[in-house]
Protein backbone atom coordinates (compact mmCIF):
# COMPACT_ATOMS: atom_id res chain seq x y z
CA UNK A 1 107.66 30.31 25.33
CA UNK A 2 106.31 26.53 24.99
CA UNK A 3 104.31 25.33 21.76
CA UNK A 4 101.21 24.09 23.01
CA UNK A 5 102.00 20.97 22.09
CA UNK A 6 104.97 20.68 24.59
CA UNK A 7 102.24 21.44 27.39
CA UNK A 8 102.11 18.06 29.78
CA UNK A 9 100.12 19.49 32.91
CA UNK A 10 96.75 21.78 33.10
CA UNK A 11 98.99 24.70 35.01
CA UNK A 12 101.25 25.16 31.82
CA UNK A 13 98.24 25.00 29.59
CA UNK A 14 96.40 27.60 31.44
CA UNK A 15 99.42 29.58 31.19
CA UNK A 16 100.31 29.69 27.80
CA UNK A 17 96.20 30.00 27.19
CA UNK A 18 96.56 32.93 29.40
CA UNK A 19 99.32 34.20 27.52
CA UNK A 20 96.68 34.06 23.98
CA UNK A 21 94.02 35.00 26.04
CA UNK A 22 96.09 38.62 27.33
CA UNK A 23 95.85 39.92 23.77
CA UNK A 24 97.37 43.24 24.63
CA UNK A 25 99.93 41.69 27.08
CA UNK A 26 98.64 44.11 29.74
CA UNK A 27 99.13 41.17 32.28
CA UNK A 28 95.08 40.54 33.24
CA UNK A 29 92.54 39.58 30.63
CA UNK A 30 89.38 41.42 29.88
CA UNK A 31 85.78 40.41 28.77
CA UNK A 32 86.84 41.78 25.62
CA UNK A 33 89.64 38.85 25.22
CA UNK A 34 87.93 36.15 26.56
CA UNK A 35 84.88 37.07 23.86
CA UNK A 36 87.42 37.11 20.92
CA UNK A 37 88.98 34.30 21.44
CA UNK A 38 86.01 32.09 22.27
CA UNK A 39 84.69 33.24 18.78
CA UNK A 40 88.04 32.10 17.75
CA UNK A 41 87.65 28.67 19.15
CA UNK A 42 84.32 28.83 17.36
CA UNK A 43 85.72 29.05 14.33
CA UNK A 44 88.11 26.63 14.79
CA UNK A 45 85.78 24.04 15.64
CA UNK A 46 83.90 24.76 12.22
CA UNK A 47 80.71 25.93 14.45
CA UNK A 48 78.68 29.22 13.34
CA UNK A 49 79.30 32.82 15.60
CA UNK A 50 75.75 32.20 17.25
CA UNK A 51 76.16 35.49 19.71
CA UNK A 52 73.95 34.13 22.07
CA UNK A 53 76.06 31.34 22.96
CA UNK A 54 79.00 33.33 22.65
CA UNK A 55 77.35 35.71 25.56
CA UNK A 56 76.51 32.41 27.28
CA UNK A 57 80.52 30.91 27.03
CA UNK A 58 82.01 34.12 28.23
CA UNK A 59 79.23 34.43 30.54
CA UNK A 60 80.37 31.24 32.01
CA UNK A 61 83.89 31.78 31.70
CA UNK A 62 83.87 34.94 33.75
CA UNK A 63 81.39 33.50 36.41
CA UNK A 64 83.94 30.45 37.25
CA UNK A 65 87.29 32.81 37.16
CA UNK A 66 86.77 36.56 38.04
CA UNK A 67 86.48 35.01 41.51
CA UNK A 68 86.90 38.90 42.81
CA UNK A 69 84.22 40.16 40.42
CA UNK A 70 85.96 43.40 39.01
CA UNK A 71 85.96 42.31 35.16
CA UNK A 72 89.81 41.82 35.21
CA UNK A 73 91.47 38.33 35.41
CA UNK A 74 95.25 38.13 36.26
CA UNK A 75 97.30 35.19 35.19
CA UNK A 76 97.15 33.96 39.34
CA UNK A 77 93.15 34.09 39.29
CA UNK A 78 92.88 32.52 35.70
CA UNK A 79 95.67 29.82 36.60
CA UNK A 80 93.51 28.70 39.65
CA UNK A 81 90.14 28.93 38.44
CA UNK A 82 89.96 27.88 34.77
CA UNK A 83 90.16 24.73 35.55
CA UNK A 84 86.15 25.12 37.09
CA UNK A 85 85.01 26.64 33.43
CA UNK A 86 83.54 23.79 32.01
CA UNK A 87 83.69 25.97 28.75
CA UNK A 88 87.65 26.14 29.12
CA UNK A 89 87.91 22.40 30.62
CA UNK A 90 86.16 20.95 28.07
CA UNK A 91 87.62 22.93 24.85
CA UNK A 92 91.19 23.09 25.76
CA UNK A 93 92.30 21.76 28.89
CA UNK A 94 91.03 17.73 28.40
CA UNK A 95 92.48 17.64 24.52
């Protein structure tokens, strides 16, 4: 697997995000995931776990990739839609 820093084009940095965001390696990605590892990036970025805008981040995040709607994102539906999360855009793909 690449180290993110290796990771020259959007594609391979949704997929290795994708990768970290499939905690459970099940091969889609839950609300669950995308919840804990927003409140990861949270913490990264020094910011307090304000819920709210946790709720409003994965919120977001699910709105602009579960294109289908059924609460499950596969690698295919997260590689072509992340890209429209400003959420995911802003906090990992532009840095």
């Amino acid at each position: 697997m690449k180290n993110a820093s290796n990771l020259s084009t959007p594609e391979d940095k949704l997929n290795w995000i994708f990768t970290a965001f499939d905690q459970d390696g099940g091969g889609s990605i839950d609300l669950n995931e995308i919840m804990d590892i927003v409140m990861g990036l949270f913490k990264m970025a020094g910011m307090d776990e304000d819920i709210d805008m946790v709720v409003v981040c994965v919120s977001e995040i699910r709105q602009a990739v579960d294109k289908d709607g059924d609460g499950t994102i596969t690698r295919e539906e997260f590689v072509k839609n992340a890209v429209k999360s400003s959420f995911i855009y802003n906090n990992i793909i532009s840095c």
